[in-house]
N, C-alpha and C. Protein backbone atom coordinates (compact mmCIF):
# COMPACT_ATOMS: atom_id res chain seq x y z
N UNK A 1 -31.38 1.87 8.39
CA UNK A 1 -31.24 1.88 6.95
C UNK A 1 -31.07 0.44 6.42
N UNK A 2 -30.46 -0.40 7.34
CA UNK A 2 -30.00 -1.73 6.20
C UNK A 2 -31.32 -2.30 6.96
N UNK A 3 -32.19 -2.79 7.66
CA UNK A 3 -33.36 -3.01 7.88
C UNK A 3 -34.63 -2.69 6.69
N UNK A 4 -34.81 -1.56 5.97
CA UNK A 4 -35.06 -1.24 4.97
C UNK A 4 -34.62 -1.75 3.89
N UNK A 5 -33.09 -1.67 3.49
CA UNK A 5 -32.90 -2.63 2.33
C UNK A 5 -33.12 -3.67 2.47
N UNK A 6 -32.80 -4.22 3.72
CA UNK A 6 -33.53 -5.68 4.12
C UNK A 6 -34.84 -6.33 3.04
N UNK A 7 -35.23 -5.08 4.09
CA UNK A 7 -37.03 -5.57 3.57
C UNK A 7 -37.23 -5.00 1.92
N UNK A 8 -36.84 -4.38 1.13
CA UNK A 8 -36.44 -4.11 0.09
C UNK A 8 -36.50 -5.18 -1.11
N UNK A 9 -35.10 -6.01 -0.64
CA UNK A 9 -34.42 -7.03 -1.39
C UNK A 9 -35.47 -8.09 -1.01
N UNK A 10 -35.82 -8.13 -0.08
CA UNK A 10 -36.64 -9.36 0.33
C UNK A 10 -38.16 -9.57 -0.41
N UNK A 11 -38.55 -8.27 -0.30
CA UNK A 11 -39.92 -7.89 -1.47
C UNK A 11 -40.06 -8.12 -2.23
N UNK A 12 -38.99 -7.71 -3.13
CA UNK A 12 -39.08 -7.35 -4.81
C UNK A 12 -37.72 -8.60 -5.32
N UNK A 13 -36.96 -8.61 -4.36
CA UNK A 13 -36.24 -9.56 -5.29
C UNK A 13 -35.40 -8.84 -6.44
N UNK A 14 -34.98 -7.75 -6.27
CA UNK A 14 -34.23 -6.97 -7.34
C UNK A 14 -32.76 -7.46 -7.42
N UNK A 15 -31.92 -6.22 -8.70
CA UNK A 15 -30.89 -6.94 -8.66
C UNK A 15 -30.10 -5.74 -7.95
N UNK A 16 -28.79 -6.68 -6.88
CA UNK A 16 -28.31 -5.68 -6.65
C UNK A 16 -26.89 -5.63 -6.84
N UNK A 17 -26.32 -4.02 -6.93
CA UNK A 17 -24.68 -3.96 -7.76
C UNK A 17 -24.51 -3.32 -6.75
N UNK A 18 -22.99 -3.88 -5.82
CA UNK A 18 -22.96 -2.82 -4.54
C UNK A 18 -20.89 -3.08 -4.62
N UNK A 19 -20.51 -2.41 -5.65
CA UNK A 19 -19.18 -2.33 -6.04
C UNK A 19 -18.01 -0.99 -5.25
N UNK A 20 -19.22 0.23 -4.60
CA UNK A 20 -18.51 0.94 -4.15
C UNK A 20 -17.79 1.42 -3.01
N UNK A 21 -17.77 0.00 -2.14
CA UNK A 21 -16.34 0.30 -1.11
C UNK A 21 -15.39 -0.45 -2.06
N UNK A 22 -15.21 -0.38 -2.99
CA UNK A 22 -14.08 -1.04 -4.07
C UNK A 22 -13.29 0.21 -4.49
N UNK A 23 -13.90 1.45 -4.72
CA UNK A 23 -13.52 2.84 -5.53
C UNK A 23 -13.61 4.06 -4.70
N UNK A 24 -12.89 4.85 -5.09
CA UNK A 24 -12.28 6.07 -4.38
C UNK A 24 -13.23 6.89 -5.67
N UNK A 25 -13.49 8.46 -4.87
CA UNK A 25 -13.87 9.17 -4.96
C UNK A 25 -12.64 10.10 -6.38
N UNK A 26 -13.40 10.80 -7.05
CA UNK A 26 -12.22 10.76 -8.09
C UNK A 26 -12.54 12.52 -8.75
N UNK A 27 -11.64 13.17 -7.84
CA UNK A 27 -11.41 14.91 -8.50
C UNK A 27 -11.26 15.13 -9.96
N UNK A 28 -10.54 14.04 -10.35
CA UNK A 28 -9.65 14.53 -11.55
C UNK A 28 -10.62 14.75 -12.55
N UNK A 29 -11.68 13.96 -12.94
CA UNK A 29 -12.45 13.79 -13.95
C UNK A 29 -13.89 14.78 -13.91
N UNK A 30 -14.05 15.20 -12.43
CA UNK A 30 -15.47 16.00 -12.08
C UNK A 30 -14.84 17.31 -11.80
N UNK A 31 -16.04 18.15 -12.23
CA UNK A 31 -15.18 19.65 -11.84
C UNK A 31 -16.15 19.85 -10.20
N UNK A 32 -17.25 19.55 -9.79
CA UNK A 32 -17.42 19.72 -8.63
C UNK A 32 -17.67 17.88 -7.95
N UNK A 33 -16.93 18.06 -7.20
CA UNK A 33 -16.29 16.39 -6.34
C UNK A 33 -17.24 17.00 -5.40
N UNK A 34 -18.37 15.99 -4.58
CA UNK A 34 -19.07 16.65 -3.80
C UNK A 34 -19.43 14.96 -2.66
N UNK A 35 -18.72 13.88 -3.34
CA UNK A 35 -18.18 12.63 -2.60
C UNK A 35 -19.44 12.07 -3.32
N UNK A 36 -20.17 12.27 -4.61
CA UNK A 36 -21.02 11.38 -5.21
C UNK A 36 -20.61 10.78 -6.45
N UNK A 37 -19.33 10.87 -6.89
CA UNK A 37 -18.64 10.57 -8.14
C UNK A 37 -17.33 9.89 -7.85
N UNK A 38 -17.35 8.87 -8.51
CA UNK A 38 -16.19 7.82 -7.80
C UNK A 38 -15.25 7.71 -9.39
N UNK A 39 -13.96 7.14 -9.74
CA UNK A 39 -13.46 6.81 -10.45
C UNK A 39 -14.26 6.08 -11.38
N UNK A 40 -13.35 6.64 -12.77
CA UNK A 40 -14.40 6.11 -13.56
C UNK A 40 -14.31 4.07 -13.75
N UNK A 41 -14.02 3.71 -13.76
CA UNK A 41 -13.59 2.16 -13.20
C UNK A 41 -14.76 1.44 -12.54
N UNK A 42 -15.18 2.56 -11.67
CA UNK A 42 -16.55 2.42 -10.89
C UNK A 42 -17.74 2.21 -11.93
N UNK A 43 -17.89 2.82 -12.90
CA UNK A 43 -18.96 3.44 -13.80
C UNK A 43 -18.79 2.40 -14.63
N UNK A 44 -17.40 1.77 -15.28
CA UNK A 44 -17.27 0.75 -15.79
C UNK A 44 -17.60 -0.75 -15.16
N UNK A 45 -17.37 -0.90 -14.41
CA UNK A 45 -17.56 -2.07 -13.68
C UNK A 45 -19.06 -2.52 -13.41
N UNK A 46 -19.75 -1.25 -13.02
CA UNK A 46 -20.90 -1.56 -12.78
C UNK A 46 -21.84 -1.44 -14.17
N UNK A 47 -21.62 -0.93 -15.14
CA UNK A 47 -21.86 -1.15 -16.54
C UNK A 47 -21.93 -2.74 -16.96
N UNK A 48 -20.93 -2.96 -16.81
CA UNK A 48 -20.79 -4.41 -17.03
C UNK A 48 -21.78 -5.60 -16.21
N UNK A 49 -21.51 -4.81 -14.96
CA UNK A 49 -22.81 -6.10 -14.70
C UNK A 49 -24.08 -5.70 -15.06
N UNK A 50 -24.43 -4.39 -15.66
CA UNK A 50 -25.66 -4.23 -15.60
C UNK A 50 -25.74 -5.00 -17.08
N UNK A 51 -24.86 -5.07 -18.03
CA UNK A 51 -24.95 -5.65 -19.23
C UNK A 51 -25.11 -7.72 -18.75
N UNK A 52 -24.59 -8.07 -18.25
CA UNK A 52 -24.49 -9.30 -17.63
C UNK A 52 -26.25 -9.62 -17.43
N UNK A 53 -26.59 -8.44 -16.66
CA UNK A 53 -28.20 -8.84 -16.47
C UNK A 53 -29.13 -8.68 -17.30
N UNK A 54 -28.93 -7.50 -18.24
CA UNK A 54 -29.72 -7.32 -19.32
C UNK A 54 -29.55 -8.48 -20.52
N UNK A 55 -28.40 -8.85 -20.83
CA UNK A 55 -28.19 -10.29 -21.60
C UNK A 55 -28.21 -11.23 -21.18
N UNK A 56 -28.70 -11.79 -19.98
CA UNK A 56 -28.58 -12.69 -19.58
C UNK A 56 -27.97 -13.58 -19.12
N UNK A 57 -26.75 -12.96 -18.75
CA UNK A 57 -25.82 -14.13 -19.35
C UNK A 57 -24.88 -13.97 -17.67
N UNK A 58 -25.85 -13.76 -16.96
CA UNK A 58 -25.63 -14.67 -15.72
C UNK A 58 -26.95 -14.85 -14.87
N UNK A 59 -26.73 -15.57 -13.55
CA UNK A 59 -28.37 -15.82 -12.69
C UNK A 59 -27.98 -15.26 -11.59
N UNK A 60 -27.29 -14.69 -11.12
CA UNK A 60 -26.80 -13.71 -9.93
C UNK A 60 -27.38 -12.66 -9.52
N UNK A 61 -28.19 -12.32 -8.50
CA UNK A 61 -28.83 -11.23 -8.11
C UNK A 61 -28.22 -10.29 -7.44
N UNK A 62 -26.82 -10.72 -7.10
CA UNK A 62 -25.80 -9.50 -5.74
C UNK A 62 -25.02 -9.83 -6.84
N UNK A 63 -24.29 -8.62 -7.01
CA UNK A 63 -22.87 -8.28 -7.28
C UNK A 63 -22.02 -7.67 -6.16
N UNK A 64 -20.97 -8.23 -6.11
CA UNK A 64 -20.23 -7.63 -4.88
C UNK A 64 -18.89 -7.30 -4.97
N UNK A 65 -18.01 -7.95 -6.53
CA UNK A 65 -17.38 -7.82 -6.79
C UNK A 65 -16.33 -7.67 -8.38
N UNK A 66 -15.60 -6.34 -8.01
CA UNK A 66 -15.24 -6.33 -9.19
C UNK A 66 -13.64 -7.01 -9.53
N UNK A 67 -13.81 -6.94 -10.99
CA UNK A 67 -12.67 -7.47 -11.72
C UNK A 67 -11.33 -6.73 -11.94
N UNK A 68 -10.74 -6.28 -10.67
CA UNK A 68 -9.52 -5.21 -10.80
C UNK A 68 -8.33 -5.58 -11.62
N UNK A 69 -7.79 -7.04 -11.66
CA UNK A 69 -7.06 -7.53 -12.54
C UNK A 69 -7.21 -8.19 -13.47
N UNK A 70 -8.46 -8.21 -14.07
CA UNK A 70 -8.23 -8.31 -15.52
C UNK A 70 -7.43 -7.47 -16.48
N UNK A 71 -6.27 -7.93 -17.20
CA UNK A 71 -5.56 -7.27 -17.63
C UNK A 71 -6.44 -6.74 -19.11
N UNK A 72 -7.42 -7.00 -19.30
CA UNK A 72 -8.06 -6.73 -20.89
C UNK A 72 -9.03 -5.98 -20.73
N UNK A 73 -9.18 -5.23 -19.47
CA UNK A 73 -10.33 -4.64 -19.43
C UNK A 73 -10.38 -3.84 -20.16
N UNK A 74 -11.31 -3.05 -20.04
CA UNK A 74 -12.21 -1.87 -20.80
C UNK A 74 -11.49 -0.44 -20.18
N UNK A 75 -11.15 0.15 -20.84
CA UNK A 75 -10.72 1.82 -20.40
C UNK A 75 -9.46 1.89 -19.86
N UNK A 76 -8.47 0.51 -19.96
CA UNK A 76 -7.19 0.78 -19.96
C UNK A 76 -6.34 1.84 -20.28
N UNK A 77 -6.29 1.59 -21.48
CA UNK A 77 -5.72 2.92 -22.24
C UNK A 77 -6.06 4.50 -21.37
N UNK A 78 -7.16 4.37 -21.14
CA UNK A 78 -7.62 5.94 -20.62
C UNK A 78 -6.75 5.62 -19.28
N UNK A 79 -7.14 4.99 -18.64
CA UNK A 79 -6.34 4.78 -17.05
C UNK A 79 -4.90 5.15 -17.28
N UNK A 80 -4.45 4.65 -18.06
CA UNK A 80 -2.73 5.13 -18.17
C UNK A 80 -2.49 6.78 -18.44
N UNK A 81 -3.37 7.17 -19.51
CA UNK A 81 -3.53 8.36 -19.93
C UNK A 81 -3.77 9.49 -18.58
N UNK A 82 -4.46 9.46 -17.68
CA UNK A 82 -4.88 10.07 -16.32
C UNK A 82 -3.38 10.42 -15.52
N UNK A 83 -2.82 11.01 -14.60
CA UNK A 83 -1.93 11.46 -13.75
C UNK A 83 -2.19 10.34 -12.58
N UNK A 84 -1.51 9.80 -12.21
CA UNK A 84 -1.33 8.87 -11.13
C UNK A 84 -0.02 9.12 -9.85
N UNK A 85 -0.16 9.61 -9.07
CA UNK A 85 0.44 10.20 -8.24
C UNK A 85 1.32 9.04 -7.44
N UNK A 86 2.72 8.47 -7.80
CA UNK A 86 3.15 6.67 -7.42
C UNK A 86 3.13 7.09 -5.69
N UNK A 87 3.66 7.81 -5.64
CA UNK A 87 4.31 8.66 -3.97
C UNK A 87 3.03 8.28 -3.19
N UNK A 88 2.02 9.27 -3.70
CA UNK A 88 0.69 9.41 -3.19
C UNK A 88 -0.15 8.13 -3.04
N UNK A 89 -0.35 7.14 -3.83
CA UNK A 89 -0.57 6.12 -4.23
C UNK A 89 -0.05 4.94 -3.17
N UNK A 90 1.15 5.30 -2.55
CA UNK A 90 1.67 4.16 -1.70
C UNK A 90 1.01 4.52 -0.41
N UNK A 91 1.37 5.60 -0.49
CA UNK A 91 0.57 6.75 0.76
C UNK A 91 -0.78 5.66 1.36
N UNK A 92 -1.29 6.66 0.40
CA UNK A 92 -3.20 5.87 0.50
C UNK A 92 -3.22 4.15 0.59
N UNK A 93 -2.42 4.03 -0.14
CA UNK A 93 -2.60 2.49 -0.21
C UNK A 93 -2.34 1.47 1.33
N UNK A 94 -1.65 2.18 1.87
CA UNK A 94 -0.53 1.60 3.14
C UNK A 94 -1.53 2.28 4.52
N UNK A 95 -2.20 3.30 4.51
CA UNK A 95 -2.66 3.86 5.17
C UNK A 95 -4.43 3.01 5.16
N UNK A 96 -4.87 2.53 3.84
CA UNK A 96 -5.78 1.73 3.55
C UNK A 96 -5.67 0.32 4.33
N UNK A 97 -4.75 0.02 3.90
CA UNK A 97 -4.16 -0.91 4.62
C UNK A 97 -3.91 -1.12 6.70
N UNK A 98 -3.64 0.00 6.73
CA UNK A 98 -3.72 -0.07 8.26
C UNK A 98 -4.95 -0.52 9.17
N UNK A 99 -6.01 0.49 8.55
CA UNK A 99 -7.17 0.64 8.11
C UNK A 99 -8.09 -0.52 7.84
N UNK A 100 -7.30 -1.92 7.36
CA UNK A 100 -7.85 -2.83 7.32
C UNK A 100 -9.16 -2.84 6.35
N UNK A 101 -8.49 -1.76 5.38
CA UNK A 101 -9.94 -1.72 4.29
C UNK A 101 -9.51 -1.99 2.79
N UNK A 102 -10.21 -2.48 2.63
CA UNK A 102 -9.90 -3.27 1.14
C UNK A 102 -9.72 -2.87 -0.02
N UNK A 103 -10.07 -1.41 -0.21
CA UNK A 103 -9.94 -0.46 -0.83
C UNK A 103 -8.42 -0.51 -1.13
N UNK A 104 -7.83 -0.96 -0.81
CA UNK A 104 -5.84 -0.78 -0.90
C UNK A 104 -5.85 -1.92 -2.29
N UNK A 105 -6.99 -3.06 -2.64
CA UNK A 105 -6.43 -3.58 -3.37
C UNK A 105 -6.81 -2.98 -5.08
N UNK A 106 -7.51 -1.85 -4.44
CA UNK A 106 -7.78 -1.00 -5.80
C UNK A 106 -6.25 -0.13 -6.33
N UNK A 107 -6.18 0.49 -4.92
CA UNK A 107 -5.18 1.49 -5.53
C UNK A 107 -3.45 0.62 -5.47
N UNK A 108 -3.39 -0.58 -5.16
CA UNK A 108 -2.19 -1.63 -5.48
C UNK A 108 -2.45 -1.67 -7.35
N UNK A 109 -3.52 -2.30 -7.81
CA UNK A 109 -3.61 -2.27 -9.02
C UNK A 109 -3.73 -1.03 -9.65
N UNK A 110 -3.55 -0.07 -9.37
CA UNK A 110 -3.33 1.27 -10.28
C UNK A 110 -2.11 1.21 -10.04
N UNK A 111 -1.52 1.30 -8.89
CA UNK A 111 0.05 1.42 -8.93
C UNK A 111 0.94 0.20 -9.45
N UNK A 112 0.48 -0.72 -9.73
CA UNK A 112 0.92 -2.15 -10.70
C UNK A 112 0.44 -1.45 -11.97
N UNK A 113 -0.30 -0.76 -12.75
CA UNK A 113 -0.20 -0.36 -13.94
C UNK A 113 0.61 1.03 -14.23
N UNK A 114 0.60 1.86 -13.29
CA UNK A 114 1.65 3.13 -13.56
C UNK A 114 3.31 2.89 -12.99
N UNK A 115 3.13 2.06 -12.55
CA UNK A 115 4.76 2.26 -11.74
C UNK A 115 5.47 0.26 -11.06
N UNK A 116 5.01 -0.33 -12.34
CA UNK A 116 4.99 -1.71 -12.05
C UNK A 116 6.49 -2.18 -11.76
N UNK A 117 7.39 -1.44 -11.96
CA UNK A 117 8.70 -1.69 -11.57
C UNK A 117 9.21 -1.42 -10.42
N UNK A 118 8.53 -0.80 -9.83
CA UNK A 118 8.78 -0.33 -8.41
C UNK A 118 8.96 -1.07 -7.24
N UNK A 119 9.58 -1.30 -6.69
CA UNK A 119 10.47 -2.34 -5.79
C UNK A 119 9.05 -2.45 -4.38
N UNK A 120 8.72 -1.03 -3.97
CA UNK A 120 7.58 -1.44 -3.35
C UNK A 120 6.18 -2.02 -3.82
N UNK A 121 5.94 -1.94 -5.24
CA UNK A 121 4.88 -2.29 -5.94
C UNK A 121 5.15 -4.11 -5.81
N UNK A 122 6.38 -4.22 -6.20
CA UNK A 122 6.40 -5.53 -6.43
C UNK A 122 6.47 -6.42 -4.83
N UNK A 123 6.48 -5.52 -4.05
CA UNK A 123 6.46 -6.57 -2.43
C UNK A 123 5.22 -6.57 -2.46
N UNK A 124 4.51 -5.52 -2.42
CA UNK A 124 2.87 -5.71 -2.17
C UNK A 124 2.35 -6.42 -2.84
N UNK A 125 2.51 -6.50 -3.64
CA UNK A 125 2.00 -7.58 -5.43
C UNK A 125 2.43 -8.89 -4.74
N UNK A 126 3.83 -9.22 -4.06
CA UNK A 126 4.29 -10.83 -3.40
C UNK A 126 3.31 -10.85 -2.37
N UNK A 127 2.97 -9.98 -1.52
CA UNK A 127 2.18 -9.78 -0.22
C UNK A 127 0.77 -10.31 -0.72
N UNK A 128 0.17 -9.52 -1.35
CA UNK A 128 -0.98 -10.07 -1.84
C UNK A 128 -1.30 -11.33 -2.32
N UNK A 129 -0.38 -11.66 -3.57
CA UNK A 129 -0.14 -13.20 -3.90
C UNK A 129 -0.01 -14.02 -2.86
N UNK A 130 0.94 -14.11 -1.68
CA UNK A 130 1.12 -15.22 -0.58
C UNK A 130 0.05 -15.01 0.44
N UNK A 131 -0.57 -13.45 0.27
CA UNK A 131 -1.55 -13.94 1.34
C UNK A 131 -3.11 -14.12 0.81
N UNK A 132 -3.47 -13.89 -0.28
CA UNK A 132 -4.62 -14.53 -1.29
C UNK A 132 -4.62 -15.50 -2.42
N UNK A 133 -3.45 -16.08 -2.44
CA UNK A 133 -3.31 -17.33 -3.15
C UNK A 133 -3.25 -18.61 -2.61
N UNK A 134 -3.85 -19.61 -2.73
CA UNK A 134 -3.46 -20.89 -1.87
C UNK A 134 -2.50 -21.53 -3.06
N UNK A 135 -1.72 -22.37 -2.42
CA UNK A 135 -0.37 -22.78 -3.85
C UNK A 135 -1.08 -24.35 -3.30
């Protein structure tokens, strides 16, 4: 399969948006979850770059990454509005983490917007900072 996209990208030169080992699969919003519908965050994100390419207003042909902490994003409000499970949330996140998959720094920033006081929110939030920040 990636031999094919290979030769794909190499052909045509298209653009490509490949944001979804970033996002979890998302029940709440679909009435049949069938693992082809991801959070809506997903739908946003990749919106955005598709607007980026249609205006021009970048020269980038891969997208690879999204903007989880921008605090001004788009569909905030709705994100708060949704059920966020904090318990569950550390769960997945820590288990992501074992896992060595990067996906944990999605569901760290949901749990920094529902439950930002939280004594474990705020180690992972130091964790992250000291180990992706250079000072």
């Amino acid at each position: 399969m990636q031999e094919l996209e290979n030769y794909i990208i190499a052909k045509y030169n298209p653009y490509v948006i490949d944001l979804s080992q970033y996002f979890m699969g998302d029940q709440t919003q679909w009435e049949n979850l069938n693992g082809a519908h991801f959070e809506k965050e997903f739908y946003r994100e990749t919106f955005e770059q598709i607007i980026k390419i249609m205006f021009g207003q970048t020269d980038k042909r891969y997208f690879s990454e999204p903007d989880f902490f921008n605090a001004a994003r788009r569909g905030y409000k709705e994100d708060m509005e949704r059920a966020f499970d904090v318990e569950h949330g550390i769960q997945t996140m820590e288990l992501l983490m074992s896992n060595k998959d990067f996906l944990w720094v999605n569901v760290l920033d949901k749990l920094d917007a529902y439950a930002p006081n939280d004594e474990r929110v705020i180690k992972y939030k130091e964790f992250m900072n000291d180990y992706f920040v250079e000072v």
